[in-house]
C-alpha atoms as a PDB file:
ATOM      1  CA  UNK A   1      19.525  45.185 -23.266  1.00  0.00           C
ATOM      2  CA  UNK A   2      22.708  44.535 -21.700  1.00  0.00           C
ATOM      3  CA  UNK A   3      23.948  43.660 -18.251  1.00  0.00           C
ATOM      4  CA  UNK A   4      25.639  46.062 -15.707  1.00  0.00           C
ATOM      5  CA  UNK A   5      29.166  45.887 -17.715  1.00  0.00           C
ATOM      6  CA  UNK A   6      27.125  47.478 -20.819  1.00  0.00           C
ATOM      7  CA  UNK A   7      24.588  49.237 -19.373  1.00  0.00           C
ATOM      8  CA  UNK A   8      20.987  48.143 -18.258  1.00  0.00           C
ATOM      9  CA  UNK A   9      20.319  44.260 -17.426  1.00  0.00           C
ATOM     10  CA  UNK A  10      18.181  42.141 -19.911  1.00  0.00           C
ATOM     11  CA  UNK A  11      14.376  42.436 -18.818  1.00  0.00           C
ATOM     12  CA  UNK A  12      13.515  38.356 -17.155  1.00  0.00           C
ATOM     13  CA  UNK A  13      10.779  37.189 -15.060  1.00  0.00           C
ATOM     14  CA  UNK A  14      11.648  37.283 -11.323  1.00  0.00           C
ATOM     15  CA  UNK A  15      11.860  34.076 -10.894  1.00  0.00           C
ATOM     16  CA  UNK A  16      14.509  33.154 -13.851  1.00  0.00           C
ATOM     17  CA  UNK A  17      16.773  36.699 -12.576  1.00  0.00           C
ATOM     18  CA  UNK A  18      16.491  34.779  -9.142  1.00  0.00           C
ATOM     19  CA  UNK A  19      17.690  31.381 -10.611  1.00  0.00           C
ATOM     20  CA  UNK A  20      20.637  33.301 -12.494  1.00  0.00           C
ATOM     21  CA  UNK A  21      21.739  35.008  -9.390  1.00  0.00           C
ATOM     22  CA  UNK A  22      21.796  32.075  -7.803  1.00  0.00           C
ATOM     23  CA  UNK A  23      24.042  31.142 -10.165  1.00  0.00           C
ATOM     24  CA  UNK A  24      26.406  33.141 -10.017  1.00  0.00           C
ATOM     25  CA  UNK A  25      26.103  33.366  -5.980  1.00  0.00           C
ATOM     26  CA  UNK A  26      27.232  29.873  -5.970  1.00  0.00           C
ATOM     27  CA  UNK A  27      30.271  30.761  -8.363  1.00  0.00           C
ATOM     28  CA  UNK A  28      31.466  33.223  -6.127  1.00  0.00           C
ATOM     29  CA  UNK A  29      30.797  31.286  -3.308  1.00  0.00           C
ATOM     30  CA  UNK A  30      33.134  28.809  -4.024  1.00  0.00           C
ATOM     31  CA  UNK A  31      35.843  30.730  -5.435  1.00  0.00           C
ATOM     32  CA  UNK A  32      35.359  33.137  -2.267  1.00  0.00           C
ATOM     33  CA  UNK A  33      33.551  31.099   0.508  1.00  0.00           C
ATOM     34  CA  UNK A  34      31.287  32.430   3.047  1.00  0.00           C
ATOM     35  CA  UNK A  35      33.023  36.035   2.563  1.00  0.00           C
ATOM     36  CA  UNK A  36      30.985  36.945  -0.664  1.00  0.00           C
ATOM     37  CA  UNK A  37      29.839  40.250  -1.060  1.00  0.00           C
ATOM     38  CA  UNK A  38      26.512  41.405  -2.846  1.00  0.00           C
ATOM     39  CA  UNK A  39      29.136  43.428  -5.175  1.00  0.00           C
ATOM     40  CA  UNK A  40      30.578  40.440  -5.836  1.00  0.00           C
ATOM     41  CA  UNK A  41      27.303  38.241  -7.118  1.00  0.00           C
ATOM     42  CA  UNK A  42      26.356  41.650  -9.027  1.00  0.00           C
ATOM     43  CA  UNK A  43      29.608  41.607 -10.820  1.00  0.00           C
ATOM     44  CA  UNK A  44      29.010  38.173 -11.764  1.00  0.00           C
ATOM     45  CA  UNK A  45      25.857  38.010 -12.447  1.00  0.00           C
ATOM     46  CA  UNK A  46      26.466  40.822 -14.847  1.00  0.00           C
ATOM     47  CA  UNK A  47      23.784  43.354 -13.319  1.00  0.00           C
ATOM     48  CA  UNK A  48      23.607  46.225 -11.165  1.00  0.00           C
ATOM     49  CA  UNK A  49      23.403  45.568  -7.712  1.00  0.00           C
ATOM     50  CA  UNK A  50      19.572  46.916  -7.393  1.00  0.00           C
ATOM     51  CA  UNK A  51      18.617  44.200  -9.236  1.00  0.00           C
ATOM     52  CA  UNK A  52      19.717  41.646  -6.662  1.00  0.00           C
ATOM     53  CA  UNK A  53      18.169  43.414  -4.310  1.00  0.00           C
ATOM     54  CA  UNK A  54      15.050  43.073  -6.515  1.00  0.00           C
ATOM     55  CA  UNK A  55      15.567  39.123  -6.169  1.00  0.00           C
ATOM     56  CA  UNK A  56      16.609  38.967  -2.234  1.00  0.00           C
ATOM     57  CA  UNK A  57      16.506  41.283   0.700  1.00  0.00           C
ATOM     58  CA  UNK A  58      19.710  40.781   1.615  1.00  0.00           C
ATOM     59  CA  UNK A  59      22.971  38.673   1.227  1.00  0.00           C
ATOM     60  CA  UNK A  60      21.307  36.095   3.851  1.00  0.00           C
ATOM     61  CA  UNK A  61      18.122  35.172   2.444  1.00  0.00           C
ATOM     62  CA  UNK A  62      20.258  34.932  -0.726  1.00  0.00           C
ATOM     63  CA  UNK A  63      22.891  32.525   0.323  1.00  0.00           C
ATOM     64  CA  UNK A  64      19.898  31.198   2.606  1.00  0.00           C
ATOM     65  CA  UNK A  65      17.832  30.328  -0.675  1.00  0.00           C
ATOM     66  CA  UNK A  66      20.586  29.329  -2.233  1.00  0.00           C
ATOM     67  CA  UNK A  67      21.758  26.313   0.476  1.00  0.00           C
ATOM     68  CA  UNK A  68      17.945  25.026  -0.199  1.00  0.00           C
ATOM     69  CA  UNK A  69      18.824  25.046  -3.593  1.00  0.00           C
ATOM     70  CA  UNK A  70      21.176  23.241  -3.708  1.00  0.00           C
ATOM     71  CA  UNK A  71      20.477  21.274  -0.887  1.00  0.00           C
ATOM     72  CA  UNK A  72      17.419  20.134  -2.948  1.00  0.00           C
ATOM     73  CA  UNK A  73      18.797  19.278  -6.175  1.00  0.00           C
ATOM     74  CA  UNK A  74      20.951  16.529  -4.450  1.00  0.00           C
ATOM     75  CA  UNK A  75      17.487  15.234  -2.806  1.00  0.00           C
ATOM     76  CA  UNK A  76      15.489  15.582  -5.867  1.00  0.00           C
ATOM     77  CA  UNK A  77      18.377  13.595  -7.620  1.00  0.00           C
ATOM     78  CA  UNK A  78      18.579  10.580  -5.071  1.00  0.00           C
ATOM     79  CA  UNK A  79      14.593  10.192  -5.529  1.00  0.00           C
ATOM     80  CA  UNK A  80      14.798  10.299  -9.057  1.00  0.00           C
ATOM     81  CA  UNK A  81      17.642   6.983  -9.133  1.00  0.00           C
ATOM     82  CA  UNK A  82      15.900   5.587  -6.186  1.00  0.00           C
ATOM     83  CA  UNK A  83      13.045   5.490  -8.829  1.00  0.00           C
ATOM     84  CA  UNK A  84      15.076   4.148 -11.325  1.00  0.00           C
ATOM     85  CA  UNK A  85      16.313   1.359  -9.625  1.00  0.00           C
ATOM     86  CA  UNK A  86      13.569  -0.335  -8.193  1.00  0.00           C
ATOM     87  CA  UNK A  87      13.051  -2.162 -11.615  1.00  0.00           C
ATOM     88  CA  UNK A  88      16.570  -3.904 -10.725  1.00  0.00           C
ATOM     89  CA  UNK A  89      15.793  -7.343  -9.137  1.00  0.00           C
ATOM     90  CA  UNK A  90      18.821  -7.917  -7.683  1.00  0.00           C
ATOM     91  CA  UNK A  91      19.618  -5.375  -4.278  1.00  0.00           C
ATOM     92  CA  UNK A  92      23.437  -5.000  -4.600  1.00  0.00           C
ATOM     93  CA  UNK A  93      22.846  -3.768  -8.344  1.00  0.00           C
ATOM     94  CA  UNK A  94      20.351  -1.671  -7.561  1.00  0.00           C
ATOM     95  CA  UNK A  95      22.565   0.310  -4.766  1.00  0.00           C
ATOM     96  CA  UNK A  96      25.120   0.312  -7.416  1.00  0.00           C
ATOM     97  CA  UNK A  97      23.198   2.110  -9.943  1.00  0.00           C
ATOM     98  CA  UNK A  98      21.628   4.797  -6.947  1.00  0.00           C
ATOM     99  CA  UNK A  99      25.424   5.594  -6.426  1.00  0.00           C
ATOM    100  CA  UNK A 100      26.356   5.958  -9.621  1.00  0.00           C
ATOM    101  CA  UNK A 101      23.659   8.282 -10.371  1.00  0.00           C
ATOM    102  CA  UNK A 102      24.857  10.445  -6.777  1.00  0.00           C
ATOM    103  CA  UNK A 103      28.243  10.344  -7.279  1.00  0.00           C
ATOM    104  CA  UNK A 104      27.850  11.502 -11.045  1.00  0.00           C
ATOM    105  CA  UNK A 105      25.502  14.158 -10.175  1.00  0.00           C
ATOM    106  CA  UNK A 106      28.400  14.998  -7.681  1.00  0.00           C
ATOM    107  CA  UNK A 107      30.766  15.391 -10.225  1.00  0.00           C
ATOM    108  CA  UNK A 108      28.776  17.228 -12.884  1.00  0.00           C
ATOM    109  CA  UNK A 109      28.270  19.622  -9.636  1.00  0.00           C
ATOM    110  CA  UNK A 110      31.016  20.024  -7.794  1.00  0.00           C
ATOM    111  CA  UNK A 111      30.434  23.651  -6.708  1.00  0.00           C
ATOM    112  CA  UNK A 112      27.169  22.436  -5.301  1.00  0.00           C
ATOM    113  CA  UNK A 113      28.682  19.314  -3.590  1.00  0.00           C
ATOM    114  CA  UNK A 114      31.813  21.673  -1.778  1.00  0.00           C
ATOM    115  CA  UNK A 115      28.740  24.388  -0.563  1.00  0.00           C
ATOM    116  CA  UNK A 116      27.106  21.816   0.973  1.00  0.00           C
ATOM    117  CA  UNK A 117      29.705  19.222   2.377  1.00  0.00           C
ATOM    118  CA  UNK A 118      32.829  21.766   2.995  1.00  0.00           C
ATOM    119  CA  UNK A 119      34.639  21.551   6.155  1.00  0.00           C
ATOM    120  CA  UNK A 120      33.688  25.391   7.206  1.00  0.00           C
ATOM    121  CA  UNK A 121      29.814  25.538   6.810  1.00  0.00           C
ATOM    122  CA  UNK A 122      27.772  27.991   8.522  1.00  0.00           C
ATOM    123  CA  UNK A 123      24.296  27.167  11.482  1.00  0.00           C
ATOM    124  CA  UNK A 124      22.165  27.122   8.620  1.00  0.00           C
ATOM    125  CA  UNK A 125      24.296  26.028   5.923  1.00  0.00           C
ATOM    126  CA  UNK A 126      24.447  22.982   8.035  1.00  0.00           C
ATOM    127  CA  UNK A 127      20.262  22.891   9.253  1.00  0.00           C
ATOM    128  CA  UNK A 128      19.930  22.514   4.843  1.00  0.00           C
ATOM    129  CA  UNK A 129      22.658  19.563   5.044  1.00  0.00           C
ATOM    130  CA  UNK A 130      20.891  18.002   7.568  1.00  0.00           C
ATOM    131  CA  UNK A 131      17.492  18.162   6.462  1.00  0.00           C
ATOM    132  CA  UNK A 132      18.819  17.203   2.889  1.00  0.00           C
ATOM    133  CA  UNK A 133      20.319  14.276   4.771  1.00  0.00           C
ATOM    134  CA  UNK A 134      17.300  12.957   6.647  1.00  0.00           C
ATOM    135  CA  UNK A 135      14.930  13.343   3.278  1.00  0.00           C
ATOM    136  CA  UNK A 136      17.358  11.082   1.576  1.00  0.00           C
ATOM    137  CA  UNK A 137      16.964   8.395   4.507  1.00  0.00           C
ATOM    138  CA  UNK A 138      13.509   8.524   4.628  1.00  0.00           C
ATOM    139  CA  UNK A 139      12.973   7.968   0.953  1.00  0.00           C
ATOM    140  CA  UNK A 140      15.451   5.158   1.124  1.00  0.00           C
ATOM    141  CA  UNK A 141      14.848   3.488   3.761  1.00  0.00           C
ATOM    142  CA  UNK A 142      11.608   1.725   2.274  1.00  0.00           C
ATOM    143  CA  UNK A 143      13.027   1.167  -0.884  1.00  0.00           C
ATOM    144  CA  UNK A 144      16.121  -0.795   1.035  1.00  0.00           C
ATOM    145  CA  UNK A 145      13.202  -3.003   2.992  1.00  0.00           C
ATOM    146  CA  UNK A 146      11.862  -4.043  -0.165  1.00  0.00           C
ATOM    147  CA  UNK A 147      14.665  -4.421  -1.362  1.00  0.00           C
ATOM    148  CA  UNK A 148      15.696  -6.890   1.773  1.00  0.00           C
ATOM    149  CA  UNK A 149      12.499  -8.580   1.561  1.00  0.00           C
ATOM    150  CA  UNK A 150      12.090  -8.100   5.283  1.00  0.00           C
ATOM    151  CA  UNK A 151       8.505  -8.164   6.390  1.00  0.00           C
ATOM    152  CA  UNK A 152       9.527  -8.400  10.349  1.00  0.00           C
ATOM    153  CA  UNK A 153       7.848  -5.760  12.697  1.00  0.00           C
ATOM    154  CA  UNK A 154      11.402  -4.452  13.205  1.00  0.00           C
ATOM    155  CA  UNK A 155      12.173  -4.412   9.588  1.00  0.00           C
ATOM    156  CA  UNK A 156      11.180  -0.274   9.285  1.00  0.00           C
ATOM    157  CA  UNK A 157      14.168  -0.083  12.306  1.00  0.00           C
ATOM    158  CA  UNK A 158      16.437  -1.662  10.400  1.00  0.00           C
ATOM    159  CA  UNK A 159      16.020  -0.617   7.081  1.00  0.00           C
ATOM    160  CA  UNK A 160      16.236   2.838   8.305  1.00  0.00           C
ATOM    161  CA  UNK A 161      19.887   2.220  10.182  1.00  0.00           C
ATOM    162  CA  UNK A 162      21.341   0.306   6.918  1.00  0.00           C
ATOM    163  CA  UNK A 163      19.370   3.898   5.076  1.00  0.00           C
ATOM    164  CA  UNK A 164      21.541   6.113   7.532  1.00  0.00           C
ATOM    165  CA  UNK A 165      24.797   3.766   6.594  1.00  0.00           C
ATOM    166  CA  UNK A 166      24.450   3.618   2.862  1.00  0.00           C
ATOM    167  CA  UNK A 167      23.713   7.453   2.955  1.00  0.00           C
ATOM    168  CA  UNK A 168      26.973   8.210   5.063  1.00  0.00           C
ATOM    169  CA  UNK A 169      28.677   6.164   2.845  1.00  0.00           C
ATOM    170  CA  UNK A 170      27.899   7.790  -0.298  1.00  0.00           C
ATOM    171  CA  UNK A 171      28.405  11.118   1.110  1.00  0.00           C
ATOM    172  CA  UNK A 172      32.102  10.126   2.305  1.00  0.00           C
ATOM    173  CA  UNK A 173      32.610   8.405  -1.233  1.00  0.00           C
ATOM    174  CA  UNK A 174      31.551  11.900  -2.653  1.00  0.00           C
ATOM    175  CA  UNK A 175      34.310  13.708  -0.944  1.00  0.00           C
ATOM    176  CA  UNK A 176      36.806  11.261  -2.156  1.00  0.00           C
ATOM    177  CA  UNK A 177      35.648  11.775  -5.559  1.00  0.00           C
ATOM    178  CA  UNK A 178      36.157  15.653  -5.206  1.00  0.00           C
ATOM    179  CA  UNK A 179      39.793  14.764  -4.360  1.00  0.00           C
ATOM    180  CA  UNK A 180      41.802  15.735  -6.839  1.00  0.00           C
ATOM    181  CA  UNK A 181      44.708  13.480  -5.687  1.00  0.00           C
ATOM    182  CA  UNK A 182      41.994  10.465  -5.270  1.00  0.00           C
ATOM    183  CA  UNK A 183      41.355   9.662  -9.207  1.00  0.00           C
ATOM    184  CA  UNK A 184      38.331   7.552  -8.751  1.00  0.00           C
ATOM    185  CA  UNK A 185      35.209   7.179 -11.222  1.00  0.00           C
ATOM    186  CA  UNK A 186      31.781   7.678 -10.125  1.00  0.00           C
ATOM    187  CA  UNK A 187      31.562   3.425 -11.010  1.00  0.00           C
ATOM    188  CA  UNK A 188      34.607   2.808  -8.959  1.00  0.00           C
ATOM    189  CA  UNK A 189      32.952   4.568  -6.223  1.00  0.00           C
ATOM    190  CA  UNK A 190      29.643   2.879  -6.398  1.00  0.00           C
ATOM    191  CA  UNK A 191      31.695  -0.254  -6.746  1.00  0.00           C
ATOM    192  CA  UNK A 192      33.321  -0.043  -3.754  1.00  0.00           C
ATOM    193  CA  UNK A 193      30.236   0.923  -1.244  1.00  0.00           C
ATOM    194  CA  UNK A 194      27.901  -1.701  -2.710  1.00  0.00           C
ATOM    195  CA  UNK A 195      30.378  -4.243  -2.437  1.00  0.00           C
ATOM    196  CA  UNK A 196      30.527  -3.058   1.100  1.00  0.00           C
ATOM    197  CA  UNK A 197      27.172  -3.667   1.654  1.00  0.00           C
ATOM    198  CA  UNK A 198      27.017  -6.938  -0.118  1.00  0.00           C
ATOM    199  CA  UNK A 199      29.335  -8.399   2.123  1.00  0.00           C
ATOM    200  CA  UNK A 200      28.016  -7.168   5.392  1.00  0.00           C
ATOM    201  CA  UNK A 201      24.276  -6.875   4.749  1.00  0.00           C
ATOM    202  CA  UNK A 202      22.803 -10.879   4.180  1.00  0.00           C
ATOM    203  CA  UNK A 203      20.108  -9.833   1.738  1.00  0.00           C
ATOM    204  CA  UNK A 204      22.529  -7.468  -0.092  1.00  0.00           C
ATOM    205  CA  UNK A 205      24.777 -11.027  -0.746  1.00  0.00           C
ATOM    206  CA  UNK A 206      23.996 -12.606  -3.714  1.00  0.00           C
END
């Protein structure tokens, strides 16, 4: 079977229809922004418009499940190079590599990236960002303590603030990456933050 521009959609699970919607949602999202239409997502998704309706109850709880999405990929992303990187002895290499893995998820996603970090984003748009945001600094801000070696009672305290830092950072080298006039590599990127941090951070120096 076909899709709505040749007649009836191709029979899928729910839950893969919902992924492909989602999809295209985010397509038309950022050719369109917060304007899109549930015409508009049917059109690209290929299908009628009943079937979306299958997926999501309205435009809302699309765009809705869609910000979590998204929102979660970048999350599920950081965890996975924070993972990677604790093998790496030394601290400033080991930020190095964690950026390099955000800032080239980043650009493999840029749709995502401009949903989530544009400079017109909608209540909840923004309640996704910020949860996003704080999951990232509480996964990272025991990996940085370790990292520090710093065993004081008030190591948690810092460790989270340098956490908060390093993930504002990363987020402002991300929209300089997205700049088209900007011209910088993922390494450049990660390059420049982590020798931030390496000179202003005494267990980051080497």
């Amino acid at each position: 079977m076909t899709g709505a521009k040749g007649g009836r959609a191709q029979h899928l699970p729910l839950a893969v229809r919902k992924e492909l919607v989602l999809d295209a949602a985010l397509r038309v999202t950022a050719r369109e922004g917060d304007a899109v239409s549930m015409d508009a997502v049917a059109a690209e998704a290929g299908v009628a418009k009943t079937v979306l309706y299958r997926c999501w109850n309205n435009r809302d709880t699309m765009l809705h499940a869609l910000d979590e999405r998204e929102s979660r990929r970048f999350t599920e992303q950081l965890a996975t190079a924070l993972d990677a990187a604790r093998a790496e002895p030394d601290p400033a290499n080991a930020l190095r590599d964690v950026l390099i893995a955000y800032y080239t998820a980043v650009r493999d996603a840029p749709e995502s990236y401009r949903l989530l970090y544009g400079t017109q984003v909608r209540a909840d748009r923004a309640r996704a960002v910020q949860g996003s945001r704080a999951r990232a600094v509480e996964r990272l801000t025991p990996v940085l303590r370790d990292w520090l070696g710093d065993t004081a009672p008030e190591g948690d305290r810092r460790a989270g603030v340098l956490a908060a830092l390093a993930v504002g950072a990363a987020e402002s080298g991300a929209r300089l990456l997205l700049d088209a006039d900007a011209d910088w590599t993922p390494a450049e990127l990660a390059d420049s933050v982590s020798t931030l941090f390496s000179g202003g951070v005494p267990g980051f120096r080497g």
